[in-house]
N, C-alpha and C. Protein backbone atom coordinates (compact mmCIF):
# COMPACT_ATOMS: atom_id res chain seq x y z
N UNK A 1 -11.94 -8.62 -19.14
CA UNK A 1 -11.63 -9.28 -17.88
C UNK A 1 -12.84 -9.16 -16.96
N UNK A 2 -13.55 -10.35 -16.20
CA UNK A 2 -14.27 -10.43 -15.48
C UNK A 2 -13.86 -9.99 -14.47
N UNK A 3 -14.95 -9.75 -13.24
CA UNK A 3 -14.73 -9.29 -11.58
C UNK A 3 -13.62 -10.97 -11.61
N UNK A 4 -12.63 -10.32 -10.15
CA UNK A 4 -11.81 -11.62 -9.96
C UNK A 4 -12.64 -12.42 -8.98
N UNK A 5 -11.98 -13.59 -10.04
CA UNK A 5 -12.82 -14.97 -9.80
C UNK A 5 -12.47 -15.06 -8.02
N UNK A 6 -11.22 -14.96 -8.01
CA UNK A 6 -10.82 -14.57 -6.21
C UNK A 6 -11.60 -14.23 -5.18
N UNK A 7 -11.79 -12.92 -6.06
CA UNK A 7 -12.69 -12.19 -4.94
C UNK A 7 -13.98 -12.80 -5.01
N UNK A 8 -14.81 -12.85 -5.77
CA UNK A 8 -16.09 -13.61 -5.65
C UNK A 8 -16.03 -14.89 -4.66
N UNK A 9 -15.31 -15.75 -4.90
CA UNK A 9 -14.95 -17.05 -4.20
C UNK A 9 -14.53 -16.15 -2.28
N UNK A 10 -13.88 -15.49 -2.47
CA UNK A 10 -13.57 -15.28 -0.96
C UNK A 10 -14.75 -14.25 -0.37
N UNK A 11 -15.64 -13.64 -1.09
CA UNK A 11 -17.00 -12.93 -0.43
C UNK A 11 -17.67 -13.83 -0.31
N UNK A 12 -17.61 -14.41 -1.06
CA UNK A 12 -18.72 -16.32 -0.90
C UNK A 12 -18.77 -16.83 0.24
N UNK A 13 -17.08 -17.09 0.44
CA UNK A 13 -16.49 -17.80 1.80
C UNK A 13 -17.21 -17.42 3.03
N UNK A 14 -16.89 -15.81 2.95
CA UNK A 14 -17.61 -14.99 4.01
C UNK A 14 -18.70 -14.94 4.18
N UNK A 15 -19.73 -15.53 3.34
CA UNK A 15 -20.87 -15.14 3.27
C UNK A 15 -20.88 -13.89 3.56
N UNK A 16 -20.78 -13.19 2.56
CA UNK A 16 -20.80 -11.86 2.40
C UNK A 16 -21.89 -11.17 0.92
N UNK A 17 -23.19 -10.42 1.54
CA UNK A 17 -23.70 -10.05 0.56
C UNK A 17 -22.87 -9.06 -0.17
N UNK A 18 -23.52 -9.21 -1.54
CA UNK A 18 -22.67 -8.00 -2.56
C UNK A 18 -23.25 -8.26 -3.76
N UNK A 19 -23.08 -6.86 -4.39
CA UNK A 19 -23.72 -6.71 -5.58
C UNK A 19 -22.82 -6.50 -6.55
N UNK A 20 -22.96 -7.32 -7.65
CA UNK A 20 -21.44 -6.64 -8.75
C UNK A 20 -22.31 -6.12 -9.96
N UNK A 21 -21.36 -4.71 -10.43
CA UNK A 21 -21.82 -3.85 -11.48
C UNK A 21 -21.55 -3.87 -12.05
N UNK A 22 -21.66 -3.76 -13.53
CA UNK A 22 -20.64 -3.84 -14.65
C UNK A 22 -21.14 -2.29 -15.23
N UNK A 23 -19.88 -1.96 -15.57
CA UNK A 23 -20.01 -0.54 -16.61
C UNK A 23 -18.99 -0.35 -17.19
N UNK A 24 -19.52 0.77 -18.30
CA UNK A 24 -18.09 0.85 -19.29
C UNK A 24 -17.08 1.20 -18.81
N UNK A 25 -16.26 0.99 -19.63
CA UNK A 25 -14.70 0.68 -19.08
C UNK A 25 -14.61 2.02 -19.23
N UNK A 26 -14.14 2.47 -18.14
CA UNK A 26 -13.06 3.89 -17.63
C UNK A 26 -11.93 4.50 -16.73
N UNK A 27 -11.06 4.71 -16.17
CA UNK A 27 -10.18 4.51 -15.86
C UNK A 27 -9.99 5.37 -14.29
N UNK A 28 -10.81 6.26 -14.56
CA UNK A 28 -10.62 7.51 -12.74
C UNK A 28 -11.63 6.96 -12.24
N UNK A 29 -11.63 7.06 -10.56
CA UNK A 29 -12.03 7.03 -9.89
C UNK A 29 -13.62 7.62 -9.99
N UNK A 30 -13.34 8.79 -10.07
CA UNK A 30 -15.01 9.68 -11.12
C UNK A 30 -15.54 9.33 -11.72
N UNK A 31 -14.93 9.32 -12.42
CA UNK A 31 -15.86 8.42 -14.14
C UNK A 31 -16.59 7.13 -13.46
N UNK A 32 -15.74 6.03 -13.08
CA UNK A 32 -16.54 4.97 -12.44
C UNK A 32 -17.64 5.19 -11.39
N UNK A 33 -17.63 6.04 -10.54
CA UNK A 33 -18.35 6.91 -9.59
C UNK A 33 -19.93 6.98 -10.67
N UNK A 34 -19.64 8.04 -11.55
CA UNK A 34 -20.75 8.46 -12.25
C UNK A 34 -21.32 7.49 -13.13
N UNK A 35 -20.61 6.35 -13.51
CA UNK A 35 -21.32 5.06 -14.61
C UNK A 35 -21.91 4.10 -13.61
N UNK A 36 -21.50 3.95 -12.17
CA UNK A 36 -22.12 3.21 -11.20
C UNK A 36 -23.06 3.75 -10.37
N UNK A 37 -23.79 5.08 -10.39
CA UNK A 37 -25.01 6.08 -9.80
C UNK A 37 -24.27 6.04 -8.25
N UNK A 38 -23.08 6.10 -7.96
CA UNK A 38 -22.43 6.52 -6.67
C UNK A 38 -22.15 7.77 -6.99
N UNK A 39 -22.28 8.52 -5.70
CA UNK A 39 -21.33 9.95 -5.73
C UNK A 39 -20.01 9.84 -5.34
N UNK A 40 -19.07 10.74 -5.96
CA UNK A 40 -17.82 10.28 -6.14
C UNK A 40 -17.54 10.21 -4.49
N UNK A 41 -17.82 11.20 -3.60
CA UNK A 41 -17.53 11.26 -2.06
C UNK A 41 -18.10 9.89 -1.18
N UNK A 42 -18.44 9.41 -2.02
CA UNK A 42 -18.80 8.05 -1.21
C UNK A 42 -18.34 6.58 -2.25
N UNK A 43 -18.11 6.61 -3.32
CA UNK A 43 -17.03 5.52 -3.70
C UNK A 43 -15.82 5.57 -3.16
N UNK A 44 -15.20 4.82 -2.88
CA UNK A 44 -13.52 4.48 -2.48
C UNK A 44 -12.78 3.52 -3.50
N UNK A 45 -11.84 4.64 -3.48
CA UNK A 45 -10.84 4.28 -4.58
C UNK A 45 -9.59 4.19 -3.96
N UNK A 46 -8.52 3.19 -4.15
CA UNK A 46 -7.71 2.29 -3.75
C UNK A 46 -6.42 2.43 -4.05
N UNK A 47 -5.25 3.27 -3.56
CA UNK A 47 -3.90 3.82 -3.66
C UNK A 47 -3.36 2.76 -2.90
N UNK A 48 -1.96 2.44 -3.64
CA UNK A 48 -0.90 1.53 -3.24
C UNK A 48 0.26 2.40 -2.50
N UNK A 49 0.64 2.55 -1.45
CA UNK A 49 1.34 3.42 -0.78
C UNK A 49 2.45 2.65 -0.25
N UNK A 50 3.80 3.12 -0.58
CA UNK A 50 5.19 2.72 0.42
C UNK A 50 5.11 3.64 1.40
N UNK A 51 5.34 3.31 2.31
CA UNK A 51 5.74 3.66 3.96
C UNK A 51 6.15 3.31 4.39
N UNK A 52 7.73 4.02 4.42
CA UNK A 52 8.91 3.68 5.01
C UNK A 52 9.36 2.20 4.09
N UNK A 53 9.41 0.93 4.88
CA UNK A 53 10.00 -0.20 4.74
C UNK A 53 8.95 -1.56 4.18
N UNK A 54 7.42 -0.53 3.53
CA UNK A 54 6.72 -1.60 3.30
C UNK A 54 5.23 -1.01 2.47
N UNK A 55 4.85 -1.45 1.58
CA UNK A 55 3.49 -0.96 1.25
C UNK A 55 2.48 -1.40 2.06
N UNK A 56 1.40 -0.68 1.77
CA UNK A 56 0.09 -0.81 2.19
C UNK A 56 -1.27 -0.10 1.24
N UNK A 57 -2.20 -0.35 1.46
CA UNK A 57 -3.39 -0.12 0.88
C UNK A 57 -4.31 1.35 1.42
N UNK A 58 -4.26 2.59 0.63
CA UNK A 58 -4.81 3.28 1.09
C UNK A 58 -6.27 3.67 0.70
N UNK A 59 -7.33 3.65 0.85
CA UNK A 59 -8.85 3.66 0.83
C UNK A 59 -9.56 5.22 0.76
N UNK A 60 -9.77 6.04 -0.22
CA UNK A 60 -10.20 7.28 -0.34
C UNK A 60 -11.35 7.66 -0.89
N UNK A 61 -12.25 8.23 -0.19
CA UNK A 61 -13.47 8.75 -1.55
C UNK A 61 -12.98 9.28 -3.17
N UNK A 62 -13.17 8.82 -3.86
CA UNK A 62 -13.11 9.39 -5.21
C UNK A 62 -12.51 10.50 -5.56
N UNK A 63 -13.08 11.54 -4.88
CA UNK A 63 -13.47 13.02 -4.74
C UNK A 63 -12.15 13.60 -4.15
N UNK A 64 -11.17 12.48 -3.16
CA UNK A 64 -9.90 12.95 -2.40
C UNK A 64 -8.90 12.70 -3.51
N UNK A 65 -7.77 13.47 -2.95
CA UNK A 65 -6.12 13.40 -3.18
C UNK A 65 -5.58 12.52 -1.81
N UNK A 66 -4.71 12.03 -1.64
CA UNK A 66 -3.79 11.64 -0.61
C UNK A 66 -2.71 12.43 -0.39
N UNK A 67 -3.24 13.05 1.24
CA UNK A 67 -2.38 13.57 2.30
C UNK A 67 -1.35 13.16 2.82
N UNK A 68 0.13 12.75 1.94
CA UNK A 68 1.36 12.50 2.71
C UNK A 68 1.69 12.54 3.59
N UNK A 69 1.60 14.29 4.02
CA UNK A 69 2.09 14.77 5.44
C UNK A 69 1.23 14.06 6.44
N UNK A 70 -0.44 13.95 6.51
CA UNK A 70 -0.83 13.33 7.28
C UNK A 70 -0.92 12.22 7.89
N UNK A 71 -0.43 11.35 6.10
CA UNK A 71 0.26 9.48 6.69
C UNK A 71 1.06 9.99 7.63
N UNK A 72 1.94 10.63 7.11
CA UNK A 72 3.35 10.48 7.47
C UNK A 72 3.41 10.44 9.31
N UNK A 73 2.37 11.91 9.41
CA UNK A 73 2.51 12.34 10.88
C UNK A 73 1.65 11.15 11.82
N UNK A 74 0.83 10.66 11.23
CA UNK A 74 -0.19 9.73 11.50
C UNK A 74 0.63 8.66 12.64
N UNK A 75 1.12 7.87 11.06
CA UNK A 75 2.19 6.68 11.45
C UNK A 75 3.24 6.99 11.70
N UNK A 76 3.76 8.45 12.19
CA UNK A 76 5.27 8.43 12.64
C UNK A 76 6.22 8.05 11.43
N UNK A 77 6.04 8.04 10.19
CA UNK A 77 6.91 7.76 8.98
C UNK A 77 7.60 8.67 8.60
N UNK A 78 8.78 8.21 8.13
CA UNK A 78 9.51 8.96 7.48
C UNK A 78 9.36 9.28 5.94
N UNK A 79 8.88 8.30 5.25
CA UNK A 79 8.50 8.58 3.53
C UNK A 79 7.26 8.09 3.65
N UNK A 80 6.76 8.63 2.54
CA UNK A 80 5.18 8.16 2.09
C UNK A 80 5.10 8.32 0.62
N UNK A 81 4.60 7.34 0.11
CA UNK A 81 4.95 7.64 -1.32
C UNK A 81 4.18 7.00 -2.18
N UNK A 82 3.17 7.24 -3.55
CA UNK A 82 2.17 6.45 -4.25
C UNK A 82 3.77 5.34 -5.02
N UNK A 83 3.19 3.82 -5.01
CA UNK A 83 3.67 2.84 -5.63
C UNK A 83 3.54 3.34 -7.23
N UNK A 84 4.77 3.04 -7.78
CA UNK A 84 4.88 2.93 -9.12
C UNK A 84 3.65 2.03 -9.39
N UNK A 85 3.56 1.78 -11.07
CA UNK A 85 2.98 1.45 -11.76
C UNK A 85 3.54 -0.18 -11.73
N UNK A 86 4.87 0.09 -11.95
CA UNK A 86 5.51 -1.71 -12.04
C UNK A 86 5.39 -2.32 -10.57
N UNK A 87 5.13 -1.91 -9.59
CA UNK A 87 5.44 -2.11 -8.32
C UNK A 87 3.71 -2.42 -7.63
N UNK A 88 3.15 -1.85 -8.42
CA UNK A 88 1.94 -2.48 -8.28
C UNK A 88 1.38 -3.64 -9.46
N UNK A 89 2.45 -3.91 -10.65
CA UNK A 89 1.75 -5.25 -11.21
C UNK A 89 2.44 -6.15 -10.38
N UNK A 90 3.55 -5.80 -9.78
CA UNK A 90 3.90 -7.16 -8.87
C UNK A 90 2.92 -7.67 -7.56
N UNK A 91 2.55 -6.48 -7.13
CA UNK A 91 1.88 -6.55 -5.71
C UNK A 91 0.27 -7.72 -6.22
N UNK A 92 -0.15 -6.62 -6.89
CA UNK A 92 -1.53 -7.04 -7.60
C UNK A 92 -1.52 -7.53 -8.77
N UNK A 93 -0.96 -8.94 -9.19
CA UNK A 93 -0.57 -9.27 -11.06
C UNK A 93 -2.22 -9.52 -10.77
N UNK A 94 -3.01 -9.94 -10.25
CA UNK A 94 -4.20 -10.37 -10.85
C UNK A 94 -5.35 -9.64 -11.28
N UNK A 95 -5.06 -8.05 -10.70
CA UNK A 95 -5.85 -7.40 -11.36
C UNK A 95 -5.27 -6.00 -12.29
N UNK A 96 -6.10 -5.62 -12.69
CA UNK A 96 -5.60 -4.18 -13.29
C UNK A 96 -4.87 -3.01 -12.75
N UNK A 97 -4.19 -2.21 -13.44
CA UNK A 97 -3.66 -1.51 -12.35
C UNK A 97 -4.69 -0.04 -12.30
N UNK A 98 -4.71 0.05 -11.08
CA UNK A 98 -5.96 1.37 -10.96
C UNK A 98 -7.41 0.87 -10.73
N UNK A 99 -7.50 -0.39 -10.57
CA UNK A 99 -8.61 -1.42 -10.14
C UNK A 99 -8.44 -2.27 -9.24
N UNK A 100 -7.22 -1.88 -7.93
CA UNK A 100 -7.21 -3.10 -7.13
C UNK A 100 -8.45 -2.83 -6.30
N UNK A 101 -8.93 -4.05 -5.64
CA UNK A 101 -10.43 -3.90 -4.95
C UNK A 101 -9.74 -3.59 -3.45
N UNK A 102 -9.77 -3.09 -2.43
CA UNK A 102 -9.73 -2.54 -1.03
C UNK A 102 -9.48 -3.49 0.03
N UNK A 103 -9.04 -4.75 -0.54
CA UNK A 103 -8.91 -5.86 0.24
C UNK A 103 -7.68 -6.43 0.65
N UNK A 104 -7.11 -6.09 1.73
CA UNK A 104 -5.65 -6.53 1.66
C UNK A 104 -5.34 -7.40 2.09
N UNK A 105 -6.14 -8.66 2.79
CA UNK A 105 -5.65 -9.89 2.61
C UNK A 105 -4.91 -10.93 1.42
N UNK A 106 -5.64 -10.07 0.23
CA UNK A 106 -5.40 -10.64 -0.62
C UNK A 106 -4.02 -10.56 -1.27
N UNK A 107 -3.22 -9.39 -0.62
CA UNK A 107 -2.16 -9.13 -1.22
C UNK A 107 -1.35 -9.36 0.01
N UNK A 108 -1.45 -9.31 1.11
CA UNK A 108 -0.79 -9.19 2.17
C UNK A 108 -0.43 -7.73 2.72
N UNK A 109 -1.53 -7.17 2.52
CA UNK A 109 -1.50 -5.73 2.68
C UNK A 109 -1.85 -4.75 4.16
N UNK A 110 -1.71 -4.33 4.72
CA UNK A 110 -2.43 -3.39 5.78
C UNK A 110 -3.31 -2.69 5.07
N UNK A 111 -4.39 -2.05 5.34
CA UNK A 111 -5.08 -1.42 5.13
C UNK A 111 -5.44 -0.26 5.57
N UNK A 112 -5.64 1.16 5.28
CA UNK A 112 -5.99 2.12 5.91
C UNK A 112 -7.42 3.42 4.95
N UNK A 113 -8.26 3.15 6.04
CA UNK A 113 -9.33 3.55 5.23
C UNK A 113 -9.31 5.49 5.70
N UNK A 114 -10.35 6.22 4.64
CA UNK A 114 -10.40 7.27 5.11
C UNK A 114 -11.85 7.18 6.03
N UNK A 115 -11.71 8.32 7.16
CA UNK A 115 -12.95 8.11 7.91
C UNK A 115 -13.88 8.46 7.24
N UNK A 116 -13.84 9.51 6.19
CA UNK A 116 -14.98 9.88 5.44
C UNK A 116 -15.88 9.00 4.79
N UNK A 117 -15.00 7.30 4.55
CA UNK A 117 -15.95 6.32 3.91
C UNK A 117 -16.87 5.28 4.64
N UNK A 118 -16.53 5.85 6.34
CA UNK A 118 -16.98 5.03 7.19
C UNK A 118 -18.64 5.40 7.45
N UNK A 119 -19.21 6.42 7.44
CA UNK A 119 -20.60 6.89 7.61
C UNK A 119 -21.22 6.24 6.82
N UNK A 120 -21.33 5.79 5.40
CA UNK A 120 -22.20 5.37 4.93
C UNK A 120 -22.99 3.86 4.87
N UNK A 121 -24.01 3.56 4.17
CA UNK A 121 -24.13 2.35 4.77
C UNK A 121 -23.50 1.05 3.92
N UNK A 122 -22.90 2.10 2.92
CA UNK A 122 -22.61 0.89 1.91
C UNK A 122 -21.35 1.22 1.45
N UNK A 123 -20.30 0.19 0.91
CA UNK A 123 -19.25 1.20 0.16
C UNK A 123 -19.27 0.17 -0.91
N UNK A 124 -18.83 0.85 -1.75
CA UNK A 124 -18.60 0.44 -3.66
C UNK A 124 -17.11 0.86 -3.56
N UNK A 125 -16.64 0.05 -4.42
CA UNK A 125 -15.08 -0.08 -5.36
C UNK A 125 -15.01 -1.17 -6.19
N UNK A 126 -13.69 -0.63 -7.04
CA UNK A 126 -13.50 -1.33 -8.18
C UNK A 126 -12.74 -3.25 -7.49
N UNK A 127 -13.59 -3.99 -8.78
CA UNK A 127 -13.35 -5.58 -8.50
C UNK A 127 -12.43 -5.76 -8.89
N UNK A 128 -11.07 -5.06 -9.36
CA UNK A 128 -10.27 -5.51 -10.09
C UNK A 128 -9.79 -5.40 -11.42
N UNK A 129 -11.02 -5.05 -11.83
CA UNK A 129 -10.98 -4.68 -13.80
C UNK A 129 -11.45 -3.37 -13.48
N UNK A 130 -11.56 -2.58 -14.61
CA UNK A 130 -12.22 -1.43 -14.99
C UNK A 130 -13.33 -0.91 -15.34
N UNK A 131 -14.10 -2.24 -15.25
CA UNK A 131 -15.70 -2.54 -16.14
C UNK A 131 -16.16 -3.32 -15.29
N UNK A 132 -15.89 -3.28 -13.72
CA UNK A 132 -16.72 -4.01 -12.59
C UNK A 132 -16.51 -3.23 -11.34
N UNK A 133 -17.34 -3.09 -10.19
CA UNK A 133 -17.21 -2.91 -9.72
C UNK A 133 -18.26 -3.74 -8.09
N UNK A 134 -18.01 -3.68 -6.82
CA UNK A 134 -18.09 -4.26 -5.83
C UNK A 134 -19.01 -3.68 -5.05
N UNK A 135 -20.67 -3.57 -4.51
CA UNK A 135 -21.20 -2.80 -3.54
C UNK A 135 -21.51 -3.82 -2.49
N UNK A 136 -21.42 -3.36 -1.46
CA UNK A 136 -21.59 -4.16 0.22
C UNK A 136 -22.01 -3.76 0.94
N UNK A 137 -22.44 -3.76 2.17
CA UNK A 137 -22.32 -3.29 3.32
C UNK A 137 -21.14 -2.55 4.07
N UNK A 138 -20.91 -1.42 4.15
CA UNK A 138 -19.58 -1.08 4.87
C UNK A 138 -19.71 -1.70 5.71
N UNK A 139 -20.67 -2.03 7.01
CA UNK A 139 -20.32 -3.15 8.17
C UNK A 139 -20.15 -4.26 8.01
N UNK A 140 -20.25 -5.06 6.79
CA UNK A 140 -19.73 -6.30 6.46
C UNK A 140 -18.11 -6.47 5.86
N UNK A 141 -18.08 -5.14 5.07
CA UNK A 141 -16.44 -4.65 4.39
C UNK A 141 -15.65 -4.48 6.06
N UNK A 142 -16.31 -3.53 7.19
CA UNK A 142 -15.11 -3.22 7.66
C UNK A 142 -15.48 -4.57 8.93
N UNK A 143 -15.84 -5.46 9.28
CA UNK A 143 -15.85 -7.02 9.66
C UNK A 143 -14.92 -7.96 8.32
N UNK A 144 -14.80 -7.94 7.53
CA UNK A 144 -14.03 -8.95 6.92
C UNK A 144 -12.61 -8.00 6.99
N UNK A 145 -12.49 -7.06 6.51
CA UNK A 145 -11.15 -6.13 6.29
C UNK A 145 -10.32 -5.75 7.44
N UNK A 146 -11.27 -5.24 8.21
CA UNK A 146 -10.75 -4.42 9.56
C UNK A 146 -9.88 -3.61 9.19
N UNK A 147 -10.15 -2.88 8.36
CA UNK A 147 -8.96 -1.15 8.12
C UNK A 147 -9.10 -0.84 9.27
N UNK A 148 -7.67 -0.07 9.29
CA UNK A 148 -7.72 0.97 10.37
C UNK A 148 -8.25 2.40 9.55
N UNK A 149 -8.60 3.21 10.35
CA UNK A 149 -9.90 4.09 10.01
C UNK A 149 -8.63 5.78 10.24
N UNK A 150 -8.38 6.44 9.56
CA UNK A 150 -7.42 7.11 9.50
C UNK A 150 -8.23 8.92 8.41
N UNK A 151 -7.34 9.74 8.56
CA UNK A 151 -7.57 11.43 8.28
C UNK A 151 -6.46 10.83 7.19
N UNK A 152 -6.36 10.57 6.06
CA UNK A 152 -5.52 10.49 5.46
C UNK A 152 -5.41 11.52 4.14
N UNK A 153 -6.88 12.41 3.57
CA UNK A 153 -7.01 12.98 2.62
C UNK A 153 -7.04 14.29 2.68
N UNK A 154 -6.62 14.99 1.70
CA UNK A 154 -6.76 16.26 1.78
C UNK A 154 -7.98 16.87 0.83
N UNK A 155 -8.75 17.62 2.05
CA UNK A 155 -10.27 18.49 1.21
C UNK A 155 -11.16 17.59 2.16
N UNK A 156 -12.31 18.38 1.78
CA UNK A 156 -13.32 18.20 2.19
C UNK A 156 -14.42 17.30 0.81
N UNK A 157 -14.84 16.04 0.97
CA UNK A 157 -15.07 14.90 0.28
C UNK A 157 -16.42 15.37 -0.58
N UNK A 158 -17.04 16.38 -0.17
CA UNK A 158 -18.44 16.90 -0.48
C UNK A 158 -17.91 17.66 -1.90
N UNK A 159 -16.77 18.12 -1.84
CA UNK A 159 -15.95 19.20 -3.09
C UNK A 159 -15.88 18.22 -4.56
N UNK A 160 -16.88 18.53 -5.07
CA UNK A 160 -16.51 17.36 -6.40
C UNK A 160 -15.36 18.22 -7.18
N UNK A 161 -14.66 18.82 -6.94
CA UNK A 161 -13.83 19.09 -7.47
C UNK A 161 -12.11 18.96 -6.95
N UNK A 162 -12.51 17.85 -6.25
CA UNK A 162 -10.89 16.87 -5.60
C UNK A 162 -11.02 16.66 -6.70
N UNK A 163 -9.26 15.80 -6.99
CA UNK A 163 -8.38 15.03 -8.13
C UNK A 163 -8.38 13.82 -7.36
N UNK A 164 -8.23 13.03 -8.16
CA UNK A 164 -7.64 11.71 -7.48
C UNK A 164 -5.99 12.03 -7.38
């Protein structure tokens, strides 16, 4: 499976520079990190989250876990919870699961990034497949996206020894 044809066509739209990578197919957040010369604390990798009465898109360095309690207290929620597996081929049928790219227009998604991915000058994530991936400008990502910019992870992002 190629980068989605989607997304290319709608970075286009934007005139939006970007670079697409291809590497072998692997499945964590890490692994892709290390086949694309990113450090895992500065790739963002892309959790499907219910909250409360609706999903949304959560945005993490590699290197993080996702902080429930902190959605939770964040947004005033009552549940917080990673989307099943089936619940994300519905959301995202067009791409892989564990490869959606950080873009939630495309799904009709909110978005919530971690602040830790906001310092740098660039952010990388997966295009959709497992064997592509997306580098940009974070000031061009957070101008087309507009995440809200959120403490959502637990650890400190420098620890290569987070889990996804």
């Amino acid at each position: 499976m190629a980068i989605l044809k989607s997304l290319k066509d709608y970075l286009n739209k934007h005139l939006i520079a970007y670079e697409i990578i291809h590497h072998r197919r692997d499945f964590t957040a890490q692994e892709t990190a290390a086949d694309t010369h990113t450090k895992g604390a500065d790739f963002a990798k892309t959790v499907i989250l219910w909250v409360d009465a609706g999903f949304c898109m959560g945005v993490l360095p590699a290197t993080h876990s996702v902080d429930f309690q902190k959605i939770k207290d964040i947004l005033n929620a009552r549940e917080v919870k990673l989307a099943t597996e089936d619940e994300i081929k519905t959301l995202c049928a067009d791409c892989e699961v564990g490869a959606m790219p950080p873009i939630g227009s495309f799904y009709k998604l909110p978005v919530y990034i971690s602040h830790y991915l906001t310092h740098d000058h660039t952010i990388t994530f997966n295009a959709g497949t497992h064997e592509d991936v997306i580098r940009m400008s974070y000031r061009d990502y957070d101008d087309l996206v507009k995440p809200k910019v959120m403490d959502l992870t637990v650890g400190d992002p420098t620890d290569a020894t987070m889990t996804a």
